[in-house]
C-alpha atoms as a PDB file:
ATOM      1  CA  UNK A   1      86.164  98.320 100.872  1.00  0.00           C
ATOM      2  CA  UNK A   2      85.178  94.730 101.225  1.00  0.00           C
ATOM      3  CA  UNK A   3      88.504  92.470 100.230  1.00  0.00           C
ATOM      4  CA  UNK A   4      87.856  90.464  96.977  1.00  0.00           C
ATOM      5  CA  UNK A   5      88.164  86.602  97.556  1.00  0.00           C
ATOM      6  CA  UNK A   6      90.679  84.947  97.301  1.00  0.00           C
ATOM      7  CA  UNK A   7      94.725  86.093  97.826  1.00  0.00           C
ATOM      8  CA  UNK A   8      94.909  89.771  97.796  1.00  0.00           C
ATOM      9  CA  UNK A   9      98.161  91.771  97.235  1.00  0.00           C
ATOM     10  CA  UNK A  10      98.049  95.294  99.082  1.00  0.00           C
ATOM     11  CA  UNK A  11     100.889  97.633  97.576  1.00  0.00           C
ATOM     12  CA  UNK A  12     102.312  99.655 100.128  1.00  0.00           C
ATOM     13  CA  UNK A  13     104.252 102.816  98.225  1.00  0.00           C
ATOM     14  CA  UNK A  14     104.761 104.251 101.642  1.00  0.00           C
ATOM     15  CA  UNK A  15     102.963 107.550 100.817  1.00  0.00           C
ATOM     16  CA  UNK A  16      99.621 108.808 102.647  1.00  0.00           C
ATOM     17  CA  UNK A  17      97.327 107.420 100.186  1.00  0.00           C
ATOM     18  CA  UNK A  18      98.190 103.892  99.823  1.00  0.00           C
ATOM     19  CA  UNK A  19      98.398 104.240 103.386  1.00  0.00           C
ATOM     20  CA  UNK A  20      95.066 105.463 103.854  1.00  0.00           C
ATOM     21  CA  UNK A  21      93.248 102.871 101.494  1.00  0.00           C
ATOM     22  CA  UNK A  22      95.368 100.457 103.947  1.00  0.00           C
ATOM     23  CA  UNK A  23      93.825 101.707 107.200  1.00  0.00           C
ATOM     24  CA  UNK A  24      89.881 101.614 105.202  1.00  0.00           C
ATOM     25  CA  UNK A  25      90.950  98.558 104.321  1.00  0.00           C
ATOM     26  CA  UNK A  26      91.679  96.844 107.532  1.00  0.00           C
ATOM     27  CA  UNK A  27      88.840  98.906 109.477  1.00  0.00           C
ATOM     28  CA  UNK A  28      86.172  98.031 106.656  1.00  0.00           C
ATOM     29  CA  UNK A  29      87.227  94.309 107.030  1.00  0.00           C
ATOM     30  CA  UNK A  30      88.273  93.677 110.969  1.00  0.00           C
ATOM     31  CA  UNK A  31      91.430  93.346 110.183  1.00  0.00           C
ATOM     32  CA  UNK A  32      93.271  91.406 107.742  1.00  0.00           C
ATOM     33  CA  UNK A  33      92.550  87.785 106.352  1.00  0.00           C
ATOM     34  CA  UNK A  34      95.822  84.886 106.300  1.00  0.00           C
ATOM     35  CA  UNK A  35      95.466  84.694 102.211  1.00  0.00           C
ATOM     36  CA  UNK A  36      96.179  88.935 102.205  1.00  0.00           C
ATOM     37  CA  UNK A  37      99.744  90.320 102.099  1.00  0.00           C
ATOM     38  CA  UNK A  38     101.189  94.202 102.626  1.00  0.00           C
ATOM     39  CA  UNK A  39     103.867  94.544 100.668  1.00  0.00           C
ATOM     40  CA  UNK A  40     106.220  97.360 100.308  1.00  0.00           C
ATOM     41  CA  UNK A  41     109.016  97.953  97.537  1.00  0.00           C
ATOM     42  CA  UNK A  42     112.316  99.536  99.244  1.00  0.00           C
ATOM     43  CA  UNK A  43     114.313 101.022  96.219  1.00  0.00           C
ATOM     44  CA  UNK A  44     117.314 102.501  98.315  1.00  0.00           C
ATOM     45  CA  UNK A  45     116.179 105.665  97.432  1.00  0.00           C
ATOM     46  CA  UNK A  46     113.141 106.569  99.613  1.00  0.00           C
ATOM     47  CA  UNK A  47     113.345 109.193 101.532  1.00  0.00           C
ATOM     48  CA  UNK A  48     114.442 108.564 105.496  1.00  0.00           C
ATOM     49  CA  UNK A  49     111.447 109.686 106.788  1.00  0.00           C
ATOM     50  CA  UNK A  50     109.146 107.595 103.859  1.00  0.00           C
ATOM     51  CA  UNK A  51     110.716 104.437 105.963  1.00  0.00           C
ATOM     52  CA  UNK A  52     109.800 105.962 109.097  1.00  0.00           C
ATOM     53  CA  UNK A  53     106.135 106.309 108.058  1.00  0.00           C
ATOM     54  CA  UNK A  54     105.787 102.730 106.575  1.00  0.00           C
ATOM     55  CA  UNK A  55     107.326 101.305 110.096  1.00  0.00           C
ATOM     56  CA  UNK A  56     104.466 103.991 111.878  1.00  0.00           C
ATOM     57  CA  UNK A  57     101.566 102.479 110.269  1.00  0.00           C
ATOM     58  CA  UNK A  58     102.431  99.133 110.935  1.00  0.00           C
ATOM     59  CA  UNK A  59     103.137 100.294 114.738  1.00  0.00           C
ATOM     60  CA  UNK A  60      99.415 101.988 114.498  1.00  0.00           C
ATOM     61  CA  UNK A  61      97.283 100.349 111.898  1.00  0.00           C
ATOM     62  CA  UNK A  62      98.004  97.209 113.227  1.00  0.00           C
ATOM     63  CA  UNK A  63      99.531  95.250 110.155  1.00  0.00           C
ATOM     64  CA  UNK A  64     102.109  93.084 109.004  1.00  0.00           C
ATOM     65  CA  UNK A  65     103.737  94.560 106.342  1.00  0.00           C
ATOM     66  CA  UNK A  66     106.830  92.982 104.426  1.00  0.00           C
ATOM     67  CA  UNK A  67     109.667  94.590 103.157  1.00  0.00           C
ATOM     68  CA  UNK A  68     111.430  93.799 100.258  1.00  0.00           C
ATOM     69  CA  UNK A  69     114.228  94.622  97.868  1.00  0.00           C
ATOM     70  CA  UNK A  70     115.479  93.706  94.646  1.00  0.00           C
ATOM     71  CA  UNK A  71     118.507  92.077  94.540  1.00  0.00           C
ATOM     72  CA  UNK A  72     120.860  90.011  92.319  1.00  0.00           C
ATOM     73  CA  UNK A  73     121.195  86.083  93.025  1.00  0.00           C
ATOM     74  CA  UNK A  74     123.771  83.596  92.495  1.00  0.00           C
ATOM     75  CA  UNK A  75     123.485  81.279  89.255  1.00  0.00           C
ATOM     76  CA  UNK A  76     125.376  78.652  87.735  1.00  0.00           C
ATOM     77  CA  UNK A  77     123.566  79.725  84.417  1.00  0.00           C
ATOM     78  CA  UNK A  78     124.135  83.308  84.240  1.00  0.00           C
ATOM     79  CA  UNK A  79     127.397  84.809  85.499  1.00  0.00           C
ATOM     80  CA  UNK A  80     126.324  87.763  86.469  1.00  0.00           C
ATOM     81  CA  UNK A  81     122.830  86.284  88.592  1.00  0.00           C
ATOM     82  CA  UNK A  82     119.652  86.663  87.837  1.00  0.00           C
ATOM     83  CA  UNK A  83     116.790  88.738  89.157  1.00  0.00           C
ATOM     84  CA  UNK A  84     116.088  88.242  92.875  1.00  0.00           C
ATOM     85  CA  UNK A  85     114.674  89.663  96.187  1.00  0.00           C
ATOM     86  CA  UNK A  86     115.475  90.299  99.632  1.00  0.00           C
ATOM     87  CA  UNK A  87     112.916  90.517 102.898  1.00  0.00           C
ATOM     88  CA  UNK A  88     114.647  93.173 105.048  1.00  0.00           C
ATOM     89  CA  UNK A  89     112.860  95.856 108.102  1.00  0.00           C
ATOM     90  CA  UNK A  90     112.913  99.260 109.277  1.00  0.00           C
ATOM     91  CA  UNK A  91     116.661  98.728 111.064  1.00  0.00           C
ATOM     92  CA  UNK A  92     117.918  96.731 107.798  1.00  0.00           C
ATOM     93  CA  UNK A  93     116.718  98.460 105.106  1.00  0.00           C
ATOM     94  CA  UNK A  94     118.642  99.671 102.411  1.00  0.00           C
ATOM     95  CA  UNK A  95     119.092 103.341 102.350  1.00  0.00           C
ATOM     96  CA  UNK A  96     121.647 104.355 100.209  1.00  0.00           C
ATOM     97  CA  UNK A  97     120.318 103.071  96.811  1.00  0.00           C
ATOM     98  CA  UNK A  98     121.733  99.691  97.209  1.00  0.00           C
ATOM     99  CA  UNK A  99     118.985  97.576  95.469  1.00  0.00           C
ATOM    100  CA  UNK A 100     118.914 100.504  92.290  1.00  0.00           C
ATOM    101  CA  UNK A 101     122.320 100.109  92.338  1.00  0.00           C
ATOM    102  CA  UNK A 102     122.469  96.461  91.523  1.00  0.00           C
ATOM    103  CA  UNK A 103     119.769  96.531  89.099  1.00  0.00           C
ATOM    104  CA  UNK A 104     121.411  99.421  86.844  1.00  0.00           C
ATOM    105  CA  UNK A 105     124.744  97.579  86.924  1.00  0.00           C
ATOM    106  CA  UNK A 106     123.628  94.995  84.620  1.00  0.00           C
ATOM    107  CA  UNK A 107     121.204  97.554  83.056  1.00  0.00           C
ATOM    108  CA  UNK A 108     120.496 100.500  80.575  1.00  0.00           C
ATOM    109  CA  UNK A 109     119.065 103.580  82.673  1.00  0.00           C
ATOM    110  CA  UNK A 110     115.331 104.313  82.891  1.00  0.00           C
ATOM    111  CA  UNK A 111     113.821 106.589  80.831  1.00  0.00           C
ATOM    112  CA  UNK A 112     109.983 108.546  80.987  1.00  0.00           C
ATOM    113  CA  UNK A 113     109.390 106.223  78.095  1.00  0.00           C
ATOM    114  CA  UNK A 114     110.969 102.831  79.451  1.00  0.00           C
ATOM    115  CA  UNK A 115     110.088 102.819  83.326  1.00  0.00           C
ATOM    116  CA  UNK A 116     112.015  99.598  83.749  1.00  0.00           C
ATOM    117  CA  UNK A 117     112.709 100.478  87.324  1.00  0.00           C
ATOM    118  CA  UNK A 118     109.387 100.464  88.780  1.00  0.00           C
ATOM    119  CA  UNK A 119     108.661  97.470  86.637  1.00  0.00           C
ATOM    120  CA  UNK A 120     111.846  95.297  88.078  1.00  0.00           C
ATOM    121  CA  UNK A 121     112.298  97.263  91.997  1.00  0.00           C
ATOM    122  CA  UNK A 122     108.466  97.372  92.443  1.00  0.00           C
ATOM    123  CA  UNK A 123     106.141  95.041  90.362  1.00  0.00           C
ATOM    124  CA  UNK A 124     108.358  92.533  89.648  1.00  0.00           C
ATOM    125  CA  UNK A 125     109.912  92.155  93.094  1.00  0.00           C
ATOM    126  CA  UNK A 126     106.434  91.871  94.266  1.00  0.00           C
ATOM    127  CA  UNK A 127     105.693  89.323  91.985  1.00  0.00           C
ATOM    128  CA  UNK A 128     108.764  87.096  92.930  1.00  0.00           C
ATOM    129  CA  UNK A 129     108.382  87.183  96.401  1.00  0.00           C
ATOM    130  CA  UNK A 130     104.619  86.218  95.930  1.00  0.00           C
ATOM    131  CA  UNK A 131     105.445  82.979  93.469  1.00  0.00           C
ATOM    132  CA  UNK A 132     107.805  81.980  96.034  1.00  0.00           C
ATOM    133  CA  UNK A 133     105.485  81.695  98.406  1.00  0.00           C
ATOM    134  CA  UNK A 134     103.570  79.614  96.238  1.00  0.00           C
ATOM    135  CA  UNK A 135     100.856  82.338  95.260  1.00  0.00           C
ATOM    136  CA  UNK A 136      99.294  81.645  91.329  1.00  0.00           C
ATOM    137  CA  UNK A 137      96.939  84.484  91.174  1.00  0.00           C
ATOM    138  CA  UNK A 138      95.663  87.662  92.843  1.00  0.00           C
ATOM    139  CA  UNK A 139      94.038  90.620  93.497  1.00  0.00           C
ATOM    140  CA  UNK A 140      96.711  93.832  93.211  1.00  0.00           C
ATOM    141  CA  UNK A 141      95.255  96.495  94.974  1.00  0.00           C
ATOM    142  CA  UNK A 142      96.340 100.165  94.560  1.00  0.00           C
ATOM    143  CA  UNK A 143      95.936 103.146  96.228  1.00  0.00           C
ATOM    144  CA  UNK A 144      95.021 105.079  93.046  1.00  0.00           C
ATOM    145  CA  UNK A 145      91.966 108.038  94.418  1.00  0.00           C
ATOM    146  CA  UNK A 146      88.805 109.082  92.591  1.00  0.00           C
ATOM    147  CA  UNK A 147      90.572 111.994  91.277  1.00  0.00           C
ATOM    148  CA  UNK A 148      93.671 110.575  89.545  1.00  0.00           C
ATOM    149  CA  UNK A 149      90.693 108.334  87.273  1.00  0.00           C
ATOM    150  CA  UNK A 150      92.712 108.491  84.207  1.00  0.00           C
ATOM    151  CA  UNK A 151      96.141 106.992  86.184  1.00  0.00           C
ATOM    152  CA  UNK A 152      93.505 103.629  86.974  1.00  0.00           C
ATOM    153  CA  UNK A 153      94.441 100.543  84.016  1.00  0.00           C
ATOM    154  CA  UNK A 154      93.579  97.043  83.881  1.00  0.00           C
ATOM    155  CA  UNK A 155      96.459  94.744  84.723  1.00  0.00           C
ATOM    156  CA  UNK A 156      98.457  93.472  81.852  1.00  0.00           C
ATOM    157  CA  UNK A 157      99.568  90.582  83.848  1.00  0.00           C
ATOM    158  CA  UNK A 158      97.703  87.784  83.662  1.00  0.00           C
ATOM    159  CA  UNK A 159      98.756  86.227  87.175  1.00  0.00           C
ATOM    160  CA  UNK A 160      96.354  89.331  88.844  1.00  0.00           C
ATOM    161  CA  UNK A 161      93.840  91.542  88.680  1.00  0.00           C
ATOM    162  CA  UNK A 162      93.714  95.421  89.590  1.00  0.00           C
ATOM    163  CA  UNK A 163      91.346  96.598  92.114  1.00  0.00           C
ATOM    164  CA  UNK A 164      91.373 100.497  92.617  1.00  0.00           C
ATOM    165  CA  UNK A 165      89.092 100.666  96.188  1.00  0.00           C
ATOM    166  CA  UNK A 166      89.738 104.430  96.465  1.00  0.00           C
ATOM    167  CA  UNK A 167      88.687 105.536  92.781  1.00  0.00           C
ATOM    168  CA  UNK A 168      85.936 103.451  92.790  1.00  0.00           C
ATOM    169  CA  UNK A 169      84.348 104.854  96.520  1.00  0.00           C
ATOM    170  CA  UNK A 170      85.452 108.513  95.689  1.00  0.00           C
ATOM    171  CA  UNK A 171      88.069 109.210  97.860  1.00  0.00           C
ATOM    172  CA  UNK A 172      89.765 112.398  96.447  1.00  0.00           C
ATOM    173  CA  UNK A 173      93.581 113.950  97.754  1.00  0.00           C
ATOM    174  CA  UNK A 174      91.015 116.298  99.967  1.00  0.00           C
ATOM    175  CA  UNK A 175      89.462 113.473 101.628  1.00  0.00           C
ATOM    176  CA  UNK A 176      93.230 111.862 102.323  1.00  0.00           C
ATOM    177  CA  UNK A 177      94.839 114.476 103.690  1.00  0.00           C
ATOM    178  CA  UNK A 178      91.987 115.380 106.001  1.00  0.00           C
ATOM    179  CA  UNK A 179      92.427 112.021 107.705  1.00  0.00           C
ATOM    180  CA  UNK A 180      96.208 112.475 108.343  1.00  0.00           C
ATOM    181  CA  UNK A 181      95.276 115.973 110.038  1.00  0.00           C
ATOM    182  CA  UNK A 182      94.047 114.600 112.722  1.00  0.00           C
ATOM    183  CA  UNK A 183      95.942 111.149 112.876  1.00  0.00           C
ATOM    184  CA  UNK A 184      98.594 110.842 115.735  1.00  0.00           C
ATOM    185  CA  UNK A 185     101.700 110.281 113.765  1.00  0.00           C
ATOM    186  CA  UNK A 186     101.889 111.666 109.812  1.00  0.00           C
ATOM    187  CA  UNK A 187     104.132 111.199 106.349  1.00  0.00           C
ATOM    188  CA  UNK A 188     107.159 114.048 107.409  1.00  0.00           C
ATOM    189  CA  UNK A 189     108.258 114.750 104.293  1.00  0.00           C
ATOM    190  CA  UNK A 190     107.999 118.013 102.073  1.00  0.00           C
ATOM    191  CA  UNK A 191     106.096 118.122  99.398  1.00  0.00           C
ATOM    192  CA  UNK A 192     107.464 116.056  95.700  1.00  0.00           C
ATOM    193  CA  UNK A 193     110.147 114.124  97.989  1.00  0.00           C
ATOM    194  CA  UNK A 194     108.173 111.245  98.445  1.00  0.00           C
ATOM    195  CA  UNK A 195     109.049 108.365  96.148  1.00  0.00           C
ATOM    196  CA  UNK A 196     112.391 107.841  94.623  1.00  0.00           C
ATOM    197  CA  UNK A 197     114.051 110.943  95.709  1.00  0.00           C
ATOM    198  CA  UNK A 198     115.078 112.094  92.070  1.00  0.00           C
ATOM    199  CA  UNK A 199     112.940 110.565  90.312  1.00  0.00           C
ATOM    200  CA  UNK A 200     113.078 111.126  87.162  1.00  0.00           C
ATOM    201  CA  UNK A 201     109.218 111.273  86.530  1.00  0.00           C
ATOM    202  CA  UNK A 202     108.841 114.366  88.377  1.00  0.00           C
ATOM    203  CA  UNK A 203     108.492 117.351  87.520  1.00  0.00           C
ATOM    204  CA  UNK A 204     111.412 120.100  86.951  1.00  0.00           C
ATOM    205  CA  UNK A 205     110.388 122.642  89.443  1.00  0.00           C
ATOM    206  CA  UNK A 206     110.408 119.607  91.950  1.00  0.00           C
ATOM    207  CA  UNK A 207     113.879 118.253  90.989  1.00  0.00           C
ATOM    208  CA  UNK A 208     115.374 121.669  91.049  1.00  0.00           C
ATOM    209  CA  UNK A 209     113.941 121.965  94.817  1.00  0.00           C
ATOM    210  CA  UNK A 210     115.801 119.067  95.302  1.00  0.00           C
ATOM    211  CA  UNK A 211     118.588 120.192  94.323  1.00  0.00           C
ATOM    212  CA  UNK A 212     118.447 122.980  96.414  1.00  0.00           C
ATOM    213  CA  UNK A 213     117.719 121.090  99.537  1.00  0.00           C
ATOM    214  CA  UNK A 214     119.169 117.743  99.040  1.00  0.00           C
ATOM    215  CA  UNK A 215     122.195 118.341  96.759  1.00  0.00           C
ATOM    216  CA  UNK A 216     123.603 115.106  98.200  1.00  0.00           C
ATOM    217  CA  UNK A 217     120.971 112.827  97.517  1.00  0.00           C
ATOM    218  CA  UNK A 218     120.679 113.886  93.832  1.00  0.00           C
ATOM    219  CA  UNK A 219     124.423 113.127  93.127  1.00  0.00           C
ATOM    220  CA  UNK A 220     123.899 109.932  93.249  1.00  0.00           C
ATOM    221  CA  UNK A 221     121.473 110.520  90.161  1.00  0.00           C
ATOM    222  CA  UNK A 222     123.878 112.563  88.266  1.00  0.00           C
ATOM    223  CA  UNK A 223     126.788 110.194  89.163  1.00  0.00           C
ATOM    224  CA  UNK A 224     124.801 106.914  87.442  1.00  0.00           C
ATOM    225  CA  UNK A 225     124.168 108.888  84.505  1.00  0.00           C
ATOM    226  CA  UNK A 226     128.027 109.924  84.149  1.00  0.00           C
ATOM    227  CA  UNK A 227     128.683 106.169  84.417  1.00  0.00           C
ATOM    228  CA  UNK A 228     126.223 105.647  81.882  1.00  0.00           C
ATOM    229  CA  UNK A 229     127.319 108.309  79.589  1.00  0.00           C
ATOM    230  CA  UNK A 230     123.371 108.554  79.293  1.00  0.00           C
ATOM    231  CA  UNK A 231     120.442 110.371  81.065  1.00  0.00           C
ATOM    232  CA  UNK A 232     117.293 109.443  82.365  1.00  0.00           C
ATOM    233  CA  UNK A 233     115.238 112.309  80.514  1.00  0.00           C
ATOM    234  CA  UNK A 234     115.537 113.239  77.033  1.00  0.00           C
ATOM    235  CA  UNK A 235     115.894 116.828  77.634  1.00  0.00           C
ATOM    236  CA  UNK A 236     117.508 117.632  80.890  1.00  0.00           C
ATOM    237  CA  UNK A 237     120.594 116.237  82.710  1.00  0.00           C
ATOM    238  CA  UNK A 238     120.725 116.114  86.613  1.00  0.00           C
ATOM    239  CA  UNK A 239     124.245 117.499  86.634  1.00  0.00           C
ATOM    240  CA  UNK A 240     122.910 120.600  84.183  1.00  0.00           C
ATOM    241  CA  UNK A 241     119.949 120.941  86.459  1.00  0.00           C
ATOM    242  CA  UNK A 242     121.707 121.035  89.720  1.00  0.00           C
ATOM    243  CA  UNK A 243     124.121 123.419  87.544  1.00  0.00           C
ATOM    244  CA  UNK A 244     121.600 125.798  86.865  1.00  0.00           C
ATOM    245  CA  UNK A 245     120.314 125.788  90.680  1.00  0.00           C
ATOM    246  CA  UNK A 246     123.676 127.012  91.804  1.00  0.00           C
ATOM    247  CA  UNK A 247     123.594 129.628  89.233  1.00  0.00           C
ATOM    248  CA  UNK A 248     120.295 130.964  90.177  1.00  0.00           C
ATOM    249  CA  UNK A 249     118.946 132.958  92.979  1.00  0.00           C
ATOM    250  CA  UNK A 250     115.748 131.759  94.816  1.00  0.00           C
ATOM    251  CA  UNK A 251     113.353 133.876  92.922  1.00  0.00           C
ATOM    252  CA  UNK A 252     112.988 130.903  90.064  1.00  0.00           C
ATOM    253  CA  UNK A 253     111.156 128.949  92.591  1.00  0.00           C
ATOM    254  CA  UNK A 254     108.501 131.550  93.601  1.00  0.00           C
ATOM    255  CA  UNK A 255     107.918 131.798  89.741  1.00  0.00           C
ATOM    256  CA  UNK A 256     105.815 129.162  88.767  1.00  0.00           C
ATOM    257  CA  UNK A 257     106.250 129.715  85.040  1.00  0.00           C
ATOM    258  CA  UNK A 258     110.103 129.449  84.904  1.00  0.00           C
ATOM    259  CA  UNK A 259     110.254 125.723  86.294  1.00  0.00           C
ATOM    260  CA  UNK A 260     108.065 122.799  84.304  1.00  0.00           C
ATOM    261  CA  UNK A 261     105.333 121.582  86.974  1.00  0.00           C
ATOM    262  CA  UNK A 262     104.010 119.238  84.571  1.00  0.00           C
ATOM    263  CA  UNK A 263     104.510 115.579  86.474  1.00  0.00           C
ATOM    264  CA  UNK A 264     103.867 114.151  89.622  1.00  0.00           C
ATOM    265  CA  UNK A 265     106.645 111.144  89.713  1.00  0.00           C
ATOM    266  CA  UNK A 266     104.455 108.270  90.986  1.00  0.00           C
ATOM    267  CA  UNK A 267     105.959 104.734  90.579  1.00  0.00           C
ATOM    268  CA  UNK A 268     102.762 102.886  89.764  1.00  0.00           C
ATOM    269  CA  UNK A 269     101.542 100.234  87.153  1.00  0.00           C
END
């Protein structure tokens, strides 16, 4: 996984794979060149221990990696700002959904068909904080594996290009997960809470789950589309899902026909 010349963009999700393809990365090139940057998108939403992991391989991969966060800034222009970013850490990070906040406020919600949120928290907070630092083009590399092919699309940016490393050497989930066996620290999280908590990408057997476990972080889903008076899927509502959770016993989550299992909620390109 020899890095491409010239800048190179590594996007950090803060999950095991893109954390994996960071650690071949860095051992496959002794380290790290000046014109290469770690990046990872905070939305407000990740999971506690999501932050914990992307602090943990910087600790034990040895990397720089630099936070940031979507914010609003001040403009003579436009009264209500314009599109912005903040650099933040582990101890300042946002962790109540601050940064989504802000962005929906002046916003329509999300939708599986208009993914504006991973555009403007992820790709295009990214691509401010790279302009600003005077970057004109670049390599984006993603931590897309050899068996999620069909997920793996040229850029449609014209400031970069998209490298997949781990598609294009193999690497499958298998090979991923074996590493993190037998690594000394791991991604503590239960499975389908990784990402945006409730995001709406995901699949309905994992959103009810959530429900279930973390009935306080998805009311701050259900209370944005109340304020709305919209949702962010065309068929379900958070506040009718987390409805029919409290209504049921736990015998619709050991049958894996009743709940849709369809999506995996990634917040890629």
């Amino acid at each position: 996984m020899k890095l491409p010349e010239g800048n190179v963009l590594i996007s950090f999700s803060g999950g095991r794979t893109s954390a994996y393809m960071l650690h071949r990365i860095v051992e496959a090139n002794d380290g790290l060149r000046p014109d290469c940057k770690v990046l990872f998108a905070n939305t407000g939403r990740e999971m506690p221990r999501t932050l914990d992991f992307v602090r943990d391989v910087q600790k034990h991969i040895g990397v720089d990696v630099t936070w940031l966060e979507y914010d609003r800034a001040p403009s003579n222009r436009y009264a209500n700002g314009t599109a912005h970013f903040n650099i933040t850490n582990w101890d300042e990070a946002a962790r109540k959904g601050e940064p989504f906040d802000k962005y929906l406020s002046f916003n329509m919600l999300p939708n599986v068909f208009r993914r504006s949120c991973t555009q403007e928290l992820k790709v295009k907070t990214m691509r401010r904080y790279l302009l600003s630092i005077g970057w004109e083009h670049w390599t984006n590399t993603i931590g897309i594996r050899a068996d999620e092919a069909k997920r793996v699309k040229p850029s449609k940016d014209k400031r970069w290009t998209n490298w997949f490393p781990l598609a294009e050497t193999g690497v499958t989930k298998r090979d991923v997960m074996s590493f993190w066996s037998k690594a000394p620290f791991d991604l503590d999280i239960k499975p389908g809470s990784g990402n945006c908590d409730g995001c709406f990408l995901k699949s309905e057997a994992t959103l009810a789950a959530m429900w279930r476990e973390y009935p306080e972080r998805m009311d701050w889903w259900q209370s944005w589309e109340e304020k709305k008076q919209k949702s962010f899927h065309d068929v379900r509502t958070y506040k009718g899902l987390g409805e029919f959770v409290d209504r049921q016993a736990d015998w619709i989550f050991d049958n894996e026909a009743y709940l849709c299992q369809k999506d995996d909620g990634e917040c890629t390109e």
